[in-house]
C-alpha atoms as a PDB file:
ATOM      1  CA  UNK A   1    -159.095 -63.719 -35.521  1.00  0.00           C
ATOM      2  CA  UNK A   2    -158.853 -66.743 -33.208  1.00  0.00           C
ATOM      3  CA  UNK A   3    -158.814 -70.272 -34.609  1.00  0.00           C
ATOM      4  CA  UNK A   4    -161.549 -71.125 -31.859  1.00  0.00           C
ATOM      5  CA  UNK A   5    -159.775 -74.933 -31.908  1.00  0.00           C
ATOM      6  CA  UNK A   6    -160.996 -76.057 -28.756  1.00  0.00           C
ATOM      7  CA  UNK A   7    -164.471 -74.761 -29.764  1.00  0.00           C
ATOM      8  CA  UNK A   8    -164.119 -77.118 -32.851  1.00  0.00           C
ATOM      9  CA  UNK A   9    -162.836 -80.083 -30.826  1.00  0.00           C
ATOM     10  CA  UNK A  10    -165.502 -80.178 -28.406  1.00  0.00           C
ATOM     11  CA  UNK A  11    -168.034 -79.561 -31.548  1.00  0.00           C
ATOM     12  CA  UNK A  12    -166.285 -83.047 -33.260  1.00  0.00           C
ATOM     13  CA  UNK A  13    -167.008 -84.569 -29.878  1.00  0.00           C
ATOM     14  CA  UNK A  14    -170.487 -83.275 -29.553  1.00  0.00           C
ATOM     15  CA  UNK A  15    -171.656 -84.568 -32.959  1.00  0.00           C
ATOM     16  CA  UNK A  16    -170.104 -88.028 -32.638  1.00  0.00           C
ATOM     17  CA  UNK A  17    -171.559 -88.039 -29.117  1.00  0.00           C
ATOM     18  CA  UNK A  18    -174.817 -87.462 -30.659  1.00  0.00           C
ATOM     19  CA  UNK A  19    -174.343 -89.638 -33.468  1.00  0.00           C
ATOM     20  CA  UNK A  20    -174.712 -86.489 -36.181  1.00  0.00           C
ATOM     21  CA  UNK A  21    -173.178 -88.123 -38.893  1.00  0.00           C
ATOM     22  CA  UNK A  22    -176.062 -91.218 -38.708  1.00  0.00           C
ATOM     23  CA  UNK A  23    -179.429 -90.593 -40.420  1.00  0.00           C
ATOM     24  CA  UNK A  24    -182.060 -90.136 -37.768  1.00  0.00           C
ATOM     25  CA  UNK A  25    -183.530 -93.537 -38.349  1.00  0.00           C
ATOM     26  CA  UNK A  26    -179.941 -94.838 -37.391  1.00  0.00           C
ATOM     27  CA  UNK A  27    -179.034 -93.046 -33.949  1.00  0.00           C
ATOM     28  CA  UNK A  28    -179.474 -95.106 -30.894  1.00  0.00           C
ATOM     29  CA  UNK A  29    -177.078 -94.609 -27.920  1.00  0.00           C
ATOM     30  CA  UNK A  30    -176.704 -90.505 -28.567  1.00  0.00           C
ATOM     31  CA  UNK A  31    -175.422 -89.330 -25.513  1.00  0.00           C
ATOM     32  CA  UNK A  32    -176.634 -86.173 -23.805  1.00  0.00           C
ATOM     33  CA  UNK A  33    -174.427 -83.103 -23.886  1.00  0.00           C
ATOM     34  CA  UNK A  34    -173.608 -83.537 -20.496  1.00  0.00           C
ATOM     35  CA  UNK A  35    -172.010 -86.743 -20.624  1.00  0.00           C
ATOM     36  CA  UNK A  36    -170.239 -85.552 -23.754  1.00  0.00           C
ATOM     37  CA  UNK A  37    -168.750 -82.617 -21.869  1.00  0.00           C
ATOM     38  CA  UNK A  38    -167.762 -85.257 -19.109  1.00  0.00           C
ATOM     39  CA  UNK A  39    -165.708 -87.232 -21.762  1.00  0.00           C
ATOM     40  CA  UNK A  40    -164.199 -84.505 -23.669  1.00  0.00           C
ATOM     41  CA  UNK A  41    -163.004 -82.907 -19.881  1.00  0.00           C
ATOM     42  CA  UNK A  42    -161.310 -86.411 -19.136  1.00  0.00           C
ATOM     43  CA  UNK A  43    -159.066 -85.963 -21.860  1.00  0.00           C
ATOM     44  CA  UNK A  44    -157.884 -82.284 -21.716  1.00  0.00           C
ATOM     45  CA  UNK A  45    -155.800 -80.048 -19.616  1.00  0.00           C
ATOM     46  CA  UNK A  46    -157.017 -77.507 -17.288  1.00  0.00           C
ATOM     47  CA  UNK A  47    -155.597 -75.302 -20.297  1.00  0.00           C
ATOM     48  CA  UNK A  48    -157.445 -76.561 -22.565  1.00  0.00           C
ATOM     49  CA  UNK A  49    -160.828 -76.507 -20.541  1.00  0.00           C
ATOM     50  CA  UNK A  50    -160.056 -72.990 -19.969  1.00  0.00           C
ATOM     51  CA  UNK A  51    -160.054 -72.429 -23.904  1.00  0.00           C
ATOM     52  CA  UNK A  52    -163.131 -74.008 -24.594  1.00  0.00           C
ATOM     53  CA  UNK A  53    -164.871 -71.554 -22.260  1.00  0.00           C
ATOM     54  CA  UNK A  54    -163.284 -68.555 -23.775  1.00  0.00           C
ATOM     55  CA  UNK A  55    -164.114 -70.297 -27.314  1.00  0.00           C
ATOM     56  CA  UNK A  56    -167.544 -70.572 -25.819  1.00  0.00           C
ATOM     57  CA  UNK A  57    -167.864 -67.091 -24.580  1.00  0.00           C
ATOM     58  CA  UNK A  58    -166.547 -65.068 -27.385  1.00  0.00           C
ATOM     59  CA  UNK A  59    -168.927 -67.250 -29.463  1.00  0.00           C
ATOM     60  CA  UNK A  60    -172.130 -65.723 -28.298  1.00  0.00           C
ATOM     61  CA  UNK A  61    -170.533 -62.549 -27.716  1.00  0.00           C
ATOM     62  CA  UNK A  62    -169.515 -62.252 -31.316  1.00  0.00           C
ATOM     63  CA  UNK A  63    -173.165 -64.078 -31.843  1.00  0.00           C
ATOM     64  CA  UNK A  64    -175.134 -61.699 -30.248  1.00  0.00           C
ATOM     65  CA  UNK A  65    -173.562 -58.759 -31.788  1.00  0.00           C
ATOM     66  CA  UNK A  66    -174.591 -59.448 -35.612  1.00  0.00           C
ATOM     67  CA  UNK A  67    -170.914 -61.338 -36.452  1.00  0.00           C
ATOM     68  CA  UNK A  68    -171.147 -64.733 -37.792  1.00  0.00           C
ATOM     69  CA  UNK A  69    -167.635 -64.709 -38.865  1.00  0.00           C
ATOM     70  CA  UNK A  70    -167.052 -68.018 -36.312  1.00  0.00           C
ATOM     71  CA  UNK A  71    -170.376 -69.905 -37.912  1.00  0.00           C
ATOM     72  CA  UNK A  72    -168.146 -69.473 -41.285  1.00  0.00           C
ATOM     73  CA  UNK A  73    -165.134 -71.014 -39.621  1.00  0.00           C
ATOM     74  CA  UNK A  74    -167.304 -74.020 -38.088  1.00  0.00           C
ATOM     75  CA  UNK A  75    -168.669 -74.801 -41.791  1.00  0.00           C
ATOM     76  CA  UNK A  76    -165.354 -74.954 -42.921  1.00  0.00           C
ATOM     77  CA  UNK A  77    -165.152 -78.471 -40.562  1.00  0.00           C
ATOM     78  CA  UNK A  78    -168.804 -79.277 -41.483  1.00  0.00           C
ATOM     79  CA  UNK A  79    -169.623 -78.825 -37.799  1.00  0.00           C
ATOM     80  CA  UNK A  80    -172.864 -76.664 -37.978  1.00  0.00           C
ATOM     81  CA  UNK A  81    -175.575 -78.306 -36.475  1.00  0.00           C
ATOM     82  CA  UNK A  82    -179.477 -77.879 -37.460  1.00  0.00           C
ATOM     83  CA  UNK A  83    -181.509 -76.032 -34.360  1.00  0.00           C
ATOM     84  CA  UNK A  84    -184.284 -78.646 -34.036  1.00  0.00           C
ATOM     85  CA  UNK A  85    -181.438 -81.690 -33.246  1.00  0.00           C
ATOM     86  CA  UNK A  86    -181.246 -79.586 -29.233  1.00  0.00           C
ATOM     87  CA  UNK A  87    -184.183 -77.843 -29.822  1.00  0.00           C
ATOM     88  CA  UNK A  88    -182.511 -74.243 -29.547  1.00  0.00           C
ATOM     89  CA  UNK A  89    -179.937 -72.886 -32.063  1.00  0.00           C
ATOM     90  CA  UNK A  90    -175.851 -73.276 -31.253  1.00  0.00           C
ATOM     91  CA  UNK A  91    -175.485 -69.831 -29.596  1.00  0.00           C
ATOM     92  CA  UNK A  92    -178.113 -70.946 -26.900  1.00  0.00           C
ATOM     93  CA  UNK A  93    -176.943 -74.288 -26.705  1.00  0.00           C
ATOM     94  CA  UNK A  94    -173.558 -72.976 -25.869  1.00  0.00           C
ATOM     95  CA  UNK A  95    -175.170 -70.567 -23.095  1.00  0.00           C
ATOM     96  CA  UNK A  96    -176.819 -73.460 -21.266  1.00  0.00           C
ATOM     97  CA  UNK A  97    -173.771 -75.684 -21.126  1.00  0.00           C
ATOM     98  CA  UNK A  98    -171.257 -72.838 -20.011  1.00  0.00           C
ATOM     99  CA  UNK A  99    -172.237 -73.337 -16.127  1.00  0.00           C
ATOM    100  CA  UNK A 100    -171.340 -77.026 -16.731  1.00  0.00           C
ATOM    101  CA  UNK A 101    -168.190 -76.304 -18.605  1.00  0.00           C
ATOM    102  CA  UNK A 102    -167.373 -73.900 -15.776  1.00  0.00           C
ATOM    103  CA  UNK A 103    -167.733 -76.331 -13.181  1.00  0.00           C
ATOM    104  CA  UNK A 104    -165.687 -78.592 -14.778  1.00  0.00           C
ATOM    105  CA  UNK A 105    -162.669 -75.823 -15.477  1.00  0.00           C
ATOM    106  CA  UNK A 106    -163.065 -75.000 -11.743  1.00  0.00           C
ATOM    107  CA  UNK A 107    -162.440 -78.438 -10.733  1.00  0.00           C
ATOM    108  CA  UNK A 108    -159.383 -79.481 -13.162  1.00  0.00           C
ATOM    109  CA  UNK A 109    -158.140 -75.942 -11.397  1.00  0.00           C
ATOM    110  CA  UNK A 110    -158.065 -77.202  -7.722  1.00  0.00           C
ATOM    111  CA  UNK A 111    -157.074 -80.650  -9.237  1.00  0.00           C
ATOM    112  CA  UNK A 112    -153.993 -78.502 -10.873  1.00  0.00           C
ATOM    113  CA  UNK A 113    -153.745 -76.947  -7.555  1.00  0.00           C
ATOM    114  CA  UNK A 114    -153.365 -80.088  -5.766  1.00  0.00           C
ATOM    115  CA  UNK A 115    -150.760 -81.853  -8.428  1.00  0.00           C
ATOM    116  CA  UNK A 116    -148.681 -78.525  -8.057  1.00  0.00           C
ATOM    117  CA  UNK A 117    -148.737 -78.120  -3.980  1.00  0.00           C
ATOM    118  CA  UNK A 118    -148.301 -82.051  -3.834  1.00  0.00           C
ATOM    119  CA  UNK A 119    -144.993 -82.160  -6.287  1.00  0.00           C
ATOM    120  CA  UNK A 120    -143.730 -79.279  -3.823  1.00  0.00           C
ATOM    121  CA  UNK A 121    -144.229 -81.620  -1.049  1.00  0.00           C
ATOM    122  CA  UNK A 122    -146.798 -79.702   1.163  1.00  0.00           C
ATOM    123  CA  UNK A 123    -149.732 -81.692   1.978  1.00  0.00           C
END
């Protein structure tokens, strides 16, 4: 089985993004899950984007089919959030941030694309 490491990265980020580990009472300043995919993007490689979204995608997959083996590997990290803190459950959480996720893999592609062609000296 994969080690779905990017998938538990970007899960660290999202709960100190949203301030998980606070009692409710306690969290001002969450961030929305879009700004928290902005700031985990910043720091990875196109690479690593590219992982996430295969984490991502072989999540719901496995999800949808009746195998919860990855929810087991998540708990092992404590990283299994309760449904009412998005208001849907992880699997459709996951869904409805993929098109962002993709948009940002597509860009750190032609951002690759341009490092690469502008090392080889064409412009």
């Amino acid at each position: 089985m994969r080690g779905f490491m990017e998938l538990i990265d970007f899960m660290k980020h999202l709960a100190e993004g949203t301030l998980d580990y606070l009692p409710e009472d306690q969290r001002v300043g969450q961030l929305p899950a879009d700004q928290v995919i902005e700031k985990w993007m910043k720091g990875k490689s196109y690479f690593a984007a590219r992982s996430l979204r295969h984490d991502l995608k072989s999540y719901i997959r496995l999800y949808k089919s009746g195998d919860y083996s990855v929810d087991e590997i998540l708990s092992w990290y404590d990283l299994s959030f309760i449904p009412e803190r998005f208001g849907c459950e992880e699997w459709e959480l996951f869904a409805s941030i993929l098109c962002s996720i993709d948009a940002h893999v597509e860009r750190k592609r032609k951002d690759l694309l341009i490092k690469g062609f502008g090392w080889l000296g064409f412009r």
